[in-house]
PDB file of N, CA and C in Angstrom:
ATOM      1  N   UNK A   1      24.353 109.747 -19.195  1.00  0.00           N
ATOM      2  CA  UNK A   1      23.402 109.521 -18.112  1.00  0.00           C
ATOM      3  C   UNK A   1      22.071 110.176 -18.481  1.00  0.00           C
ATOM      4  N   UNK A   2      20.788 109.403 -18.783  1.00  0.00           N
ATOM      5  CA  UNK A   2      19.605 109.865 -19.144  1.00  0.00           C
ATOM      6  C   UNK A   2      19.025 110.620 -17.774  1.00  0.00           C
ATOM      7  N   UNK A   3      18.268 111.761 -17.987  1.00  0.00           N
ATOM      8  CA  UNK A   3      17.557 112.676 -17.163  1.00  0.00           C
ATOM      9  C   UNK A   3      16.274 112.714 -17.532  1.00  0.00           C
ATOM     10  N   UNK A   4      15.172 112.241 -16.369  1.00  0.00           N
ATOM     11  CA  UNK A   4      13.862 112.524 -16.929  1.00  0.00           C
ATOM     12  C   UNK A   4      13.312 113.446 -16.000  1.00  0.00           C
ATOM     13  N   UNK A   5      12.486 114.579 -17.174  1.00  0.00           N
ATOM     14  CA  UNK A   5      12.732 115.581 -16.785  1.00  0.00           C
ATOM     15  C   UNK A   5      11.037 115.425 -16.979  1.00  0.00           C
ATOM     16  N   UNK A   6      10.138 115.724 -16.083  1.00  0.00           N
ATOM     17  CA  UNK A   6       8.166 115.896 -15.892  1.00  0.00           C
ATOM     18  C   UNK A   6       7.765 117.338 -15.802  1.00  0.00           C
ATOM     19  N   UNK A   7       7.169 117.686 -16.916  1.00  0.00           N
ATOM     20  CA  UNK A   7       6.307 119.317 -17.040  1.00  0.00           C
ATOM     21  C   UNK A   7       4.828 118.644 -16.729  1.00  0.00           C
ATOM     22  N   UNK A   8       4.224 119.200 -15.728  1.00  0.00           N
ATOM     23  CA  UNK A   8       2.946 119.365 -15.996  1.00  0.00           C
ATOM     24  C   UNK A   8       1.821 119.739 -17.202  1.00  0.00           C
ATOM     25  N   UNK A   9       1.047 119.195 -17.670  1.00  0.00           N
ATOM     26  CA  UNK A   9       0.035 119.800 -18.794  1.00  0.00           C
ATOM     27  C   UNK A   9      -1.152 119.637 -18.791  1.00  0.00           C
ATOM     28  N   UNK A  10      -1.448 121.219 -17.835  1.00  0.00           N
ATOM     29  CA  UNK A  10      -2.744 121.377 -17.954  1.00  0.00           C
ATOM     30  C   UNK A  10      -3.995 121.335 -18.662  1.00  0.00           C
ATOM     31  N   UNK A  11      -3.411 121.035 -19.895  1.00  0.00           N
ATOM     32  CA  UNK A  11      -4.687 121.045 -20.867  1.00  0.00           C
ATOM     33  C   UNK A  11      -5.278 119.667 -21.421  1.00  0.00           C
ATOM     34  N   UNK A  12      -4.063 118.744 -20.823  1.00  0.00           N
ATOM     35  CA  UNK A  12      -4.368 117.528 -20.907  1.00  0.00           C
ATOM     36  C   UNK A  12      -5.672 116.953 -20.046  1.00  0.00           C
ATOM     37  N   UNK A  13      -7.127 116.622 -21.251  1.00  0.00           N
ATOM     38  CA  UNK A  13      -7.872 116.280 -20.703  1.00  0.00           C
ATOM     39  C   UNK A  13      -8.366 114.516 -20.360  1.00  0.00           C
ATOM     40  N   UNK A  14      -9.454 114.193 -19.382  1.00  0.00           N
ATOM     41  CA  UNK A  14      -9.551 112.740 -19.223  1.00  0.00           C
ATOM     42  C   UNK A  14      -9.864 112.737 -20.933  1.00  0.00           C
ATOM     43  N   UNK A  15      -9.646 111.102 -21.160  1.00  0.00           N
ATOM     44  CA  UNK A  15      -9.993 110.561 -22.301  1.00  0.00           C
ATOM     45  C   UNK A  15     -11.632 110.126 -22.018  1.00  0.00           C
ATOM     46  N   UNK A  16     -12.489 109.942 -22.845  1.00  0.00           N
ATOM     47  CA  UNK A  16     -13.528 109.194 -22.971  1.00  0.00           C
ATOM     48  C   UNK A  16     -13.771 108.502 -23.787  1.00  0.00           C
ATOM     49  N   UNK A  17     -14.103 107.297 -23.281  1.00  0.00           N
ATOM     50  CA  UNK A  17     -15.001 105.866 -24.626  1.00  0.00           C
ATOM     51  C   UNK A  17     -15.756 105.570 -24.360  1.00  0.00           C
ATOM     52  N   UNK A  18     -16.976 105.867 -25.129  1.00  0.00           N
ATOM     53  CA  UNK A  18     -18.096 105.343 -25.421  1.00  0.00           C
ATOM     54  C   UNK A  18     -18.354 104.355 -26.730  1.00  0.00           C
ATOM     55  N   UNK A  19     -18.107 102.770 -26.046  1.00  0.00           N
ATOM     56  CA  UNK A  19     -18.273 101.476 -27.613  1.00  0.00           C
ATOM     57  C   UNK A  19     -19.525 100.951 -27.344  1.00  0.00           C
ATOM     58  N   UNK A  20     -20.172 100.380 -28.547  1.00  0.00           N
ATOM     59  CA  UNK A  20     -20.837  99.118 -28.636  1.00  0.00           C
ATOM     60  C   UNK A  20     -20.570  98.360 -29.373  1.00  0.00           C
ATOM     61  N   UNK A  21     -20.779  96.898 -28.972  1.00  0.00           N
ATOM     62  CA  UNK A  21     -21.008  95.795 -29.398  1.00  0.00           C
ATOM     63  C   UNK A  21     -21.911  94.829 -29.455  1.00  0.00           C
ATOM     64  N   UNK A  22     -22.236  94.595 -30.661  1.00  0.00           N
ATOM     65  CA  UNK A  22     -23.285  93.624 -30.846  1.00  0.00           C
ATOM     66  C   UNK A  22     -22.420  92.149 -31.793  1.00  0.00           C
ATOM     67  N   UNK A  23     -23.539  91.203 -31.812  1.00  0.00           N
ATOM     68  CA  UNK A  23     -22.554  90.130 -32.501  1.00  0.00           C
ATOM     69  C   UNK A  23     -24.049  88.637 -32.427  1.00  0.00           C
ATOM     70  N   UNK A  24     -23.254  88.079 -33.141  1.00  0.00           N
ATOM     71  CA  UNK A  24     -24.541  86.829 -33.462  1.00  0.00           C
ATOM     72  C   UNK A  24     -23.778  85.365 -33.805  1.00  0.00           C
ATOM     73  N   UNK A  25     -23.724  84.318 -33.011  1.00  0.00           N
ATOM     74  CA  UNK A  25     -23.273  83.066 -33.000  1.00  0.00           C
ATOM     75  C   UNK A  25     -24.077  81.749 -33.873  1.00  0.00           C
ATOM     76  N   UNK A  26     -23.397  81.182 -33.825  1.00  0.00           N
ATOM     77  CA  UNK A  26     -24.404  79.848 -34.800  1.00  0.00           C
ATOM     78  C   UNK A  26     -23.086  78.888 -34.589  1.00  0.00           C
ATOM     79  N   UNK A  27     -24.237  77.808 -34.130  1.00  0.00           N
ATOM     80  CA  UNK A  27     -23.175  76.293 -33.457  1.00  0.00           C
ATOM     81  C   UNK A  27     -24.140  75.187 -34.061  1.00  0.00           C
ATOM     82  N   UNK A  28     -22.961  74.317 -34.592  1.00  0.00           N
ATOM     83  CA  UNK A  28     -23.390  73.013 -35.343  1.00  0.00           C
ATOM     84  C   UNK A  28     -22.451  71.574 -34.673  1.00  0.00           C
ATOM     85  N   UNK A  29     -22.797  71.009 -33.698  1.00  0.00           N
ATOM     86  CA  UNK A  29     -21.829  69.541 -33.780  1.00  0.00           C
ATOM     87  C   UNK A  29     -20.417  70.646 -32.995  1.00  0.00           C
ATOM     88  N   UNK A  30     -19.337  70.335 -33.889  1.00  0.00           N
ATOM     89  CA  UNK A  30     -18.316  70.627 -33.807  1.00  0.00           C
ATOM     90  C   UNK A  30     -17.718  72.009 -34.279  1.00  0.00           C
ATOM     91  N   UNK A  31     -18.555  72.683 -35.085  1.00  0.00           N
ATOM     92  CA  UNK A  31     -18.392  73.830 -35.918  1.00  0.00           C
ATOM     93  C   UNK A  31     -19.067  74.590 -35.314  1.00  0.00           C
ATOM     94  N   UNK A  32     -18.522  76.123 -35.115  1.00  0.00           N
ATOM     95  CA  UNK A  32     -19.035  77.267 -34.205  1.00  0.00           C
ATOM     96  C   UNK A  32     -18.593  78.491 -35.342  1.00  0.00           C
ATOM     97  N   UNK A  33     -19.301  79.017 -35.673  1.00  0.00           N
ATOM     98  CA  UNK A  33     -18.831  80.685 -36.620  1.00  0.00           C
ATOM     99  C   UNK A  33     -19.738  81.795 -35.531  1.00  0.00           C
ATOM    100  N   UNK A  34     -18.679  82.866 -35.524  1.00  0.00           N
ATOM    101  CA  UNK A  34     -19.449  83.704 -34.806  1.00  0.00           C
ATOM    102  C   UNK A  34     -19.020  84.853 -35.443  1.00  0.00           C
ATOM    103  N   UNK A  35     -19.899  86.715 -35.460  1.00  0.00           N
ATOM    104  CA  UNK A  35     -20.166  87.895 -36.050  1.00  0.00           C
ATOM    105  C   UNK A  35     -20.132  88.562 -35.204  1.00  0.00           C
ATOM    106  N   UNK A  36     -19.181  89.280 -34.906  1.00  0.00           N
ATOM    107  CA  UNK A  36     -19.454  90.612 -34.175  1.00  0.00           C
ATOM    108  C   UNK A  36     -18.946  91.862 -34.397  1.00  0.00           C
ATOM    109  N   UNK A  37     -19.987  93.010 -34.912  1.00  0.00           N
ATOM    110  CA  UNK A  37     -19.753  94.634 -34.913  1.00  0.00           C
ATOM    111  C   UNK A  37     -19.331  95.132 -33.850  1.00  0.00           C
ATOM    112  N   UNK A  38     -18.915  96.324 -34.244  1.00  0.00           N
ATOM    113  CA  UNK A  38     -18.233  97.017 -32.931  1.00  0.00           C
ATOM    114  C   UNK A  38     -17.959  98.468 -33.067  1.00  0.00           C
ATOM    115  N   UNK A  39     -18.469  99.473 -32.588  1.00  0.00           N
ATOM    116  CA  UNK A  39     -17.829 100.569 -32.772  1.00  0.00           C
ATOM    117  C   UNK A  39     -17.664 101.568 -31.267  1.00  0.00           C
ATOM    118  N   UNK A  40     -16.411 102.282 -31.472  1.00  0.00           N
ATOM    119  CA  UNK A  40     -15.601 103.030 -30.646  1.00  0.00           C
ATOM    120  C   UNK A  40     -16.139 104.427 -31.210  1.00  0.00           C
ATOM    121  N   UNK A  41     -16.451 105.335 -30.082  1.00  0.00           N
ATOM    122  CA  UNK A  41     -16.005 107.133 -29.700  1.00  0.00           C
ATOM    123  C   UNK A  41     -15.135 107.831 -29.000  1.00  0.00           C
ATOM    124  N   UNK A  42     -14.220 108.325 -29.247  1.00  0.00           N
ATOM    125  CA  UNK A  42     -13.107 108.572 -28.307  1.00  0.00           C
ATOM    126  C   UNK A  42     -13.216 109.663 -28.124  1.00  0.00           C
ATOM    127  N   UNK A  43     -13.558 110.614 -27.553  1.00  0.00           N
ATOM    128  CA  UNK A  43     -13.625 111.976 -26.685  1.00  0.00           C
ATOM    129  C   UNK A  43     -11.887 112.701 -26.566  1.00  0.00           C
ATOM    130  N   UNK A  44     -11.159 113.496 -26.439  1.00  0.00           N
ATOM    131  CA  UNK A  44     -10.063 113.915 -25.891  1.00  0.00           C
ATOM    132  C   UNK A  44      -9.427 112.681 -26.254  1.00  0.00           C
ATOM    133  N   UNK A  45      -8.767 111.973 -27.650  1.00  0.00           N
ATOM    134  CA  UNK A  45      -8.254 110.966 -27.788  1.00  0.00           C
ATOM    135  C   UNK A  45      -6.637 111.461 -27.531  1.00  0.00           C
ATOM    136  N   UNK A  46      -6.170 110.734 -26.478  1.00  0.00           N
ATOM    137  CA  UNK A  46      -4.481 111.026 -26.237  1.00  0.00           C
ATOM    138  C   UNK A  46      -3.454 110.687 -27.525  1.00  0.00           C
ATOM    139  N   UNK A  47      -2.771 110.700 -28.064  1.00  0.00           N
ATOM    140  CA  UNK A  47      -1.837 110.099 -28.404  1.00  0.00           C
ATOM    141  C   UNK A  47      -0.435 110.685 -28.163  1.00  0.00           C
ATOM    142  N   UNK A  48       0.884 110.187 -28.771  1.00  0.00           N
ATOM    143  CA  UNK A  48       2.044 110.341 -27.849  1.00  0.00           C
ATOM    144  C   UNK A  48       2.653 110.935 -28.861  1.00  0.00           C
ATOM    145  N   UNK A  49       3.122 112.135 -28.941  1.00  0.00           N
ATOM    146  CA  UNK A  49       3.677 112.723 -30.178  1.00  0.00           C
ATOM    147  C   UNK A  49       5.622 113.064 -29.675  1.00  0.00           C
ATOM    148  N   UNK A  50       6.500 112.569 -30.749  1.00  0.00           N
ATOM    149  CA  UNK A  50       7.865 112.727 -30.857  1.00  0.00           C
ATOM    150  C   UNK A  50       8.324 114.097 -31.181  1.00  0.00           C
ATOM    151  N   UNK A  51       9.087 114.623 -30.246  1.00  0.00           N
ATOM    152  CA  UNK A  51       9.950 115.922 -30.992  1.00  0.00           C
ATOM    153  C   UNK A  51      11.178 115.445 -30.528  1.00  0.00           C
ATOM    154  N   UNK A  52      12.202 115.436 -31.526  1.00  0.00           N
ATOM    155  CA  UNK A  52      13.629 115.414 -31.467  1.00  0.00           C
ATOM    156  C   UNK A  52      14.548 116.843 -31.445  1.00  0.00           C
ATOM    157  N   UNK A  53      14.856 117.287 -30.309  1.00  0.00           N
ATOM    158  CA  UNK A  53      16.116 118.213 -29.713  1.00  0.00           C
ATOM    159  C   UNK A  53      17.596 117.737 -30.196  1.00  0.00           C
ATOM    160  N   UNK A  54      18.176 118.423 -31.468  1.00  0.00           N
ATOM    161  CA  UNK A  54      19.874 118.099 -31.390  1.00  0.00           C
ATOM    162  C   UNK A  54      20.276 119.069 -30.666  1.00  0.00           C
ATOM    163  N   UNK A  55      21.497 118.182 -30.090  1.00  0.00           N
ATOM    164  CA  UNK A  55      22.416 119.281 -28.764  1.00  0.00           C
ATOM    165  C   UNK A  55      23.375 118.418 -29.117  1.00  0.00           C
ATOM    166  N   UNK A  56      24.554 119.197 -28.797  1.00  0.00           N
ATOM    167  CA  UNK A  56      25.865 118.702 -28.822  1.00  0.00           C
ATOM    168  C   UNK A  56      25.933 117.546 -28.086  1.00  0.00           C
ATOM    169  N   UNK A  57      26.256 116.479 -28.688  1.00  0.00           N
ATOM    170  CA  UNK A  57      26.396 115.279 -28.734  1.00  0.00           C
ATOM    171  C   UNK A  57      25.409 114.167 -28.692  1.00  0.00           C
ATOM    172  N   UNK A  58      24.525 113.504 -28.208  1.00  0.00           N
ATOM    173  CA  UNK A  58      23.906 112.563 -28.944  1.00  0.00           C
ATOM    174  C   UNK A  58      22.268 113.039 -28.812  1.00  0.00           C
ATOM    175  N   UNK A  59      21.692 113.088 -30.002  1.00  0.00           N
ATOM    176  CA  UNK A  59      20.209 113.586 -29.961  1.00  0.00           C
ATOM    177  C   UNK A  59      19.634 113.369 -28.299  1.00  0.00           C
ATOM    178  N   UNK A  60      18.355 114.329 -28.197  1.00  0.00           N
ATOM    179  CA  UNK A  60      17.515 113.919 -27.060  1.00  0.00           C
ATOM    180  C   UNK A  60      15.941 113.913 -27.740  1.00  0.00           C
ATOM    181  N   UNK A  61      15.350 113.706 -26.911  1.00  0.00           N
ATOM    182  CA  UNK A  61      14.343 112.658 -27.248  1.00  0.00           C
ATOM    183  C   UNK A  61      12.631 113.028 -26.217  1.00  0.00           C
ATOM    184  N   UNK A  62      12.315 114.017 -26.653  1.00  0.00           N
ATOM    185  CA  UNK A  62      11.425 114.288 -26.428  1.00  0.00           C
ATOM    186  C   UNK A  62       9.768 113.728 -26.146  1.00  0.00           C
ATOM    187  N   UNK A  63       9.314 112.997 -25.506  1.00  0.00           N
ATOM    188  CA  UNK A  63       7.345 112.555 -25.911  1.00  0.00           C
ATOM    189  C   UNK A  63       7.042 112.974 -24.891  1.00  0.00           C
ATOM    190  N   UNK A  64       5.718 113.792 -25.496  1.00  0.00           N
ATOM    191  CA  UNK A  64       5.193 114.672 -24.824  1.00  0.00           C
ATOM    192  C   UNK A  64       3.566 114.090 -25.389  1.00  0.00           C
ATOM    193  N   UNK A  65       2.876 113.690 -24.186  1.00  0.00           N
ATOM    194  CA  UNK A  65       1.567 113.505 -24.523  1.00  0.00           C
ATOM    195  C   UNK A  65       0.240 114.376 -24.645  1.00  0.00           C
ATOM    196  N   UNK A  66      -0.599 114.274 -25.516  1.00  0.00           N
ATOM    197  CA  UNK A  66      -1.046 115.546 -26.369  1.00  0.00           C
ATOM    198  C   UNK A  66      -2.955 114.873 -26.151  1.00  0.00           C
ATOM    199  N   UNK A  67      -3.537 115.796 -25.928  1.00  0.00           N
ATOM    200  CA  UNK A  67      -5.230 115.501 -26.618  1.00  0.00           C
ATOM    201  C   UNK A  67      -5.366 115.668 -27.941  1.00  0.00           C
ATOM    202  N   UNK A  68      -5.455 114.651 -29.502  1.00  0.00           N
ATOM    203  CA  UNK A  68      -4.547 114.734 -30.411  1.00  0.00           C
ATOM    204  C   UNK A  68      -6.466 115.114 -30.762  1.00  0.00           C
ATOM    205  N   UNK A  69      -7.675 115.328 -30.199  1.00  0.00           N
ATOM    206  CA  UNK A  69      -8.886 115.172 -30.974  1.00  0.00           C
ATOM    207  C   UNK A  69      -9.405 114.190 -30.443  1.00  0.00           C
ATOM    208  N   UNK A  70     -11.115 114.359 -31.189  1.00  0.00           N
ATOM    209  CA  UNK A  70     -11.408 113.210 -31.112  1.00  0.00           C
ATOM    210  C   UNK A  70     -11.609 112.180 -32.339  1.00  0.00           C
ATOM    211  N   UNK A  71     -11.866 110.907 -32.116  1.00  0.00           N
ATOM    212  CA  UNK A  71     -11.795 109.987 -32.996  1.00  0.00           C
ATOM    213  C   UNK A  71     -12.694 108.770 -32.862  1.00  0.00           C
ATOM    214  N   UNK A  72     -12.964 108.071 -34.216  1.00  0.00           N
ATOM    215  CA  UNK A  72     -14.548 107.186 -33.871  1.00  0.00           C
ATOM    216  C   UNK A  72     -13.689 105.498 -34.637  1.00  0.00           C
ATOM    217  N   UNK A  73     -14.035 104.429 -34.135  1.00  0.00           N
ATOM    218  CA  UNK A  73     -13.043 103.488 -34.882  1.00  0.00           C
ATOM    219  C   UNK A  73     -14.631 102.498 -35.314  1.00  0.00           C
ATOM    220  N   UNK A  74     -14.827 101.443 -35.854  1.00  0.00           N
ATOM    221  CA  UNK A  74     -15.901 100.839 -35.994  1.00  0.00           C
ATOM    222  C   UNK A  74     -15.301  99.729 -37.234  1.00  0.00           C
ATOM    223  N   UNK A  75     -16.143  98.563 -36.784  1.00  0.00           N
ATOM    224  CA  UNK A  75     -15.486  97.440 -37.708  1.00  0.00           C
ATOM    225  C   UNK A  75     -16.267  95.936 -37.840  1.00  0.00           C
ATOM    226  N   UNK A  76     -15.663  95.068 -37.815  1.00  0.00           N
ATOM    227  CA  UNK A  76     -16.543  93.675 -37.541  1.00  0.00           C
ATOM    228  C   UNK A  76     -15.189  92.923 -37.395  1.00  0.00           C
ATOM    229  N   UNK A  77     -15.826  91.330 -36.870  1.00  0.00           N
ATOM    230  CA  UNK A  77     -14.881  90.525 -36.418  1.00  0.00           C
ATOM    231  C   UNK A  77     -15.566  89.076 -36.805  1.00  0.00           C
ATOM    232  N   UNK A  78     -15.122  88.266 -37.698  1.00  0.00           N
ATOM    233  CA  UNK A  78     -15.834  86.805 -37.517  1.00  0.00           C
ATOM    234  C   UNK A  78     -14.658  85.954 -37.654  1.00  0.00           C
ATOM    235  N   UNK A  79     -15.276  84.925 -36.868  1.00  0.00           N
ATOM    236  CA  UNK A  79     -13.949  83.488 -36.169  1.00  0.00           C
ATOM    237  C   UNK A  79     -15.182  82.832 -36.631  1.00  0.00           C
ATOM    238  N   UNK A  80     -14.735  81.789 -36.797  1.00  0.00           N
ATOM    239  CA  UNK A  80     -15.048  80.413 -37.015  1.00  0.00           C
ATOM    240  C   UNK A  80     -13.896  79.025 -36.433  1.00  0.00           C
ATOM    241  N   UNK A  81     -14.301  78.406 -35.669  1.00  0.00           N
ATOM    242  CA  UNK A  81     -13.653  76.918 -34.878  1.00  0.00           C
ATOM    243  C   UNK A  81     -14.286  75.625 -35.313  1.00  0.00           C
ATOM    244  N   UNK A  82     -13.312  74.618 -35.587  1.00  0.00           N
ATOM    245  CA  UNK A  82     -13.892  73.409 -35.554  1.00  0.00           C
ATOM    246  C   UNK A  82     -12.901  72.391 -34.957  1.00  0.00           C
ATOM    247  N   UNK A  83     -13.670  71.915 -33.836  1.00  0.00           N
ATOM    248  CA  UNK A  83     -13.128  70.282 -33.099  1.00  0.00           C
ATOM    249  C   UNK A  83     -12.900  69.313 -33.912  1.00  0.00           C
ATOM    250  N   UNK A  84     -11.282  68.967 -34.052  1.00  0.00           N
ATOM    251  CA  UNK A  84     -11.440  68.011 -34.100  1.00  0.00           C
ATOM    252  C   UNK A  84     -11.079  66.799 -33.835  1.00  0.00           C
ATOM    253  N   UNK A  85     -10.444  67.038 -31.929  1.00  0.00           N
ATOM    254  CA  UNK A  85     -10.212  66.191 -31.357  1.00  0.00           C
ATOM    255  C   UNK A  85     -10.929  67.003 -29.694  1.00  0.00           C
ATOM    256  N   UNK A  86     -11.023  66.062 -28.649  1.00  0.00           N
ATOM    257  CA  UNK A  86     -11.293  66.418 -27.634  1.00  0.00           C
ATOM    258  C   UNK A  86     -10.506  67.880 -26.805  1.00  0.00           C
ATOM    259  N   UNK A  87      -8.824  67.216 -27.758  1.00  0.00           N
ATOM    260  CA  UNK A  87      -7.960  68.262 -27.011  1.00  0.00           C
ATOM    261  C   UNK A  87      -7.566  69.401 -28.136  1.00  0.00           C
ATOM    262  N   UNK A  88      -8.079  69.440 -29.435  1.00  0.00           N
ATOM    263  CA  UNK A  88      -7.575  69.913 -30.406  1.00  0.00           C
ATOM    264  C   UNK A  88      -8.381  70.529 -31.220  1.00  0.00           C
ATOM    265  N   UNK A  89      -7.918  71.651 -32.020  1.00  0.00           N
ATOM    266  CA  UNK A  89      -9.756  72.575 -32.920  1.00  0.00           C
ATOM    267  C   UNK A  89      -8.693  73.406 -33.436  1.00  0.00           C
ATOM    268  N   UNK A  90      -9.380  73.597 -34.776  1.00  0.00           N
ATOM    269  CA  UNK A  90      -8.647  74.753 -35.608  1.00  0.00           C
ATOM    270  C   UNK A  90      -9.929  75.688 -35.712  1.00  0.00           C
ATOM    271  N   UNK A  91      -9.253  76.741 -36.581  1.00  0.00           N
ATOM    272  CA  UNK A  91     -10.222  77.767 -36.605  1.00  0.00           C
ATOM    273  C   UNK A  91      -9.477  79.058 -37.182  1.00  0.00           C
ATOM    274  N   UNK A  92     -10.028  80.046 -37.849  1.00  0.00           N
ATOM    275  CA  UNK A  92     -10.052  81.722 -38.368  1.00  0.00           C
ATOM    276  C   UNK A  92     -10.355  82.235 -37.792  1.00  0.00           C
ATOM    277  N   UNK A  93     -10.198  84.198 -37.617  1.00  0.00           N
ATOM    278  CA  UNK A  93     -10.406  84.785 -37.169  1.00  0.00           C
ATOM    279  C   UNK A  93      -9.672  86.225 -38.439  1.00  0.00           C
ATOM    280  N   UNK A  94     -11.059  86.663 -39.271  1.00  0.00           N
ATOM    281  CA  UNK A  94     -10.575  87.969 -39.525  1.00  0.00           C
ATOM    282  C   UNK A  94     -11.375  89.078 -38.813  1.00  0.00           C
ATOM    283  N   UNK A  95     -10.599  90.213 -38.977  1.00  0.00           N
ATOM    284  CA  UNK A  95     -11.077  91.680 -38.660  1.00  0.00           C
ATOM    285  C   UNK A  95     -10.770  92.638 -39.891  1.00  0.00           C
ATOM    286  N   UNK A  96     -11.815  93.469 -39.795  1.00  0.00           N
ATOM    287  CA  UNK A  96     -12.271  94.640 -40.646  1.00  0.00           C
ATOM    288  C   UNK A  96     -12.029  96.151 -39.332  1.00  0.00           C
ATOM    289  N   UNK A  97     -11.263  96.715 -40.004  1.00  0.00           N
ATOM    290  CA  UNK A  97     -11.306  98.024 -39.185  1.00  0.00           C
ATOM    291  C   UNK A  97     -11.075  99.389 -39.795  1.00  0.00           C
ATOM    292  N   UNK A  98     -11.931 100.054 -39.512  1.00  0.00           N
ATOM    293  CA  UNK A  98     -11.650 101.988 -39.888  1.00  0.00           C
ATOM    294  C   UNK A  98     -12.202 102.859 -38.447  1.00  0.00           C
ATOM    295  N   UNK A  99     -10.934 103.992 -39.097  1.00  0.00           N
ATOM    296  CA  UNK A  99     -10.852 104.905 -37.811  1.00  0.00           C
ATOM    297  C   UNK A  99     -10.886 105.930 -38.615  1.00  0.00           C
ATOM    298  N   UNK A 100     -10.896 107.250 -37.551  1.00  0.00           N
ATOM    299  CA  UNK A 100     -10.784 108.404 -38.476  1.00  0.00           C
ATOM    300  C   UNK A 100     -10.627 109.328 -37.110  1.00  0.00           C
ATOM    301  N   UNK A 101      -9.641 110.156 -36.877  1.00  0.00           N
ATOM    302  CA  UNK A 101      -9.525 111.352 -36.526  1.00  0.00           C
ATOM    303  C   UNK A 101      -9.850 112.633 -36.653  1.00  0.00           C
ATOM    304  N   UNK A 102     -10.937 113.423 -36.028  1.00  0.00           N
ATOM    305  CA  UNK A 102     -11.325 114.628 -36.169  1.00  0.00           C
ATOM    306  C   UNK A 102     -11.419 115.730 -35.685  1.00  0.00           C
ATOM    307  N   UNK A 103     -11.755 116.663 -35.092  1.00  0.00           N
ATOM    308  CA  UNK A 103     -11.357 117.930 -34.318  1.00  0.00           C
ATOM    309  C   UNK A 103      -9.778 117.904 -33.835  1.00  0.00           C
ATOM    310  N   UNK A 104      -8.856 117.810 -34.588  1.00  0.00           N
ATOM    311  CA  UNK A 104      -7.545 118.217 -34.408  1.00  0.00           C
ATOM    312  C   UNK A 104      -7.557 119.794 -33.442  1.00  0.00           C
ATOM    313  N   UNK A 105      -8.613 120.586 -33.581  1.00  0.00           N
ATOM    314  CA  UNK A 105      -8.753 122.166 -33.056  1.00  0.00           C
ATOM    315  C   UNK A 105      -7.371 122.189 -32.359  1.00  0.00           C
TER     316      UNK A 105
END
């Protein structure tokens, strides 16, 4: 029989994001490609960290959510679509992305 068991944690602070996005379109007929940058600031970035407790008989299972730092992500995105029926359009879509985690303190 699982028991969930809630500690308070005070030190757990709000998260903050501060992104922008910018981006630039171009349309021809049936063909549409579009560009868009993007970057993320994460203030007090949460993440969910695992500790495993063995006790006599089947592991327990600890997540405990943590202010892991902060962290900045930034990237680009371009799609491109083309019609080529009224009801029908193909199209791409890659992404470019880097992050980086910092003040672990």
């Amino acid at each position: 029989l699982p028991i969930l068991v809630v500690f308070p944690n005070p030190e757990l602070r709000p998260e903050n994001v501060r992104s922008m996005e910018t981006g630039i379109d171009y349309s021809s007929g049936d063909y549409r490609s579009q560009l868009t940058l993007f970057a993320r600031d994460y203030k007090h970035a949460r993440y969910t960290q695992v500790r495993t407790v063995v006790i006599p008989g089947p592991d327990l299972e600890i997540y405990q959510i943590k202010n892991a730092g902060d962290a900045y992500v930034f990237g680009g995105t371009h799609s491109q679509d083309l019609k080529l029926a009224a009801f029908f359009d193909v199209g791409t879509r890659a992404t470019f992305q880097r992050s980086k985690i910092y003040d672990l303190g």
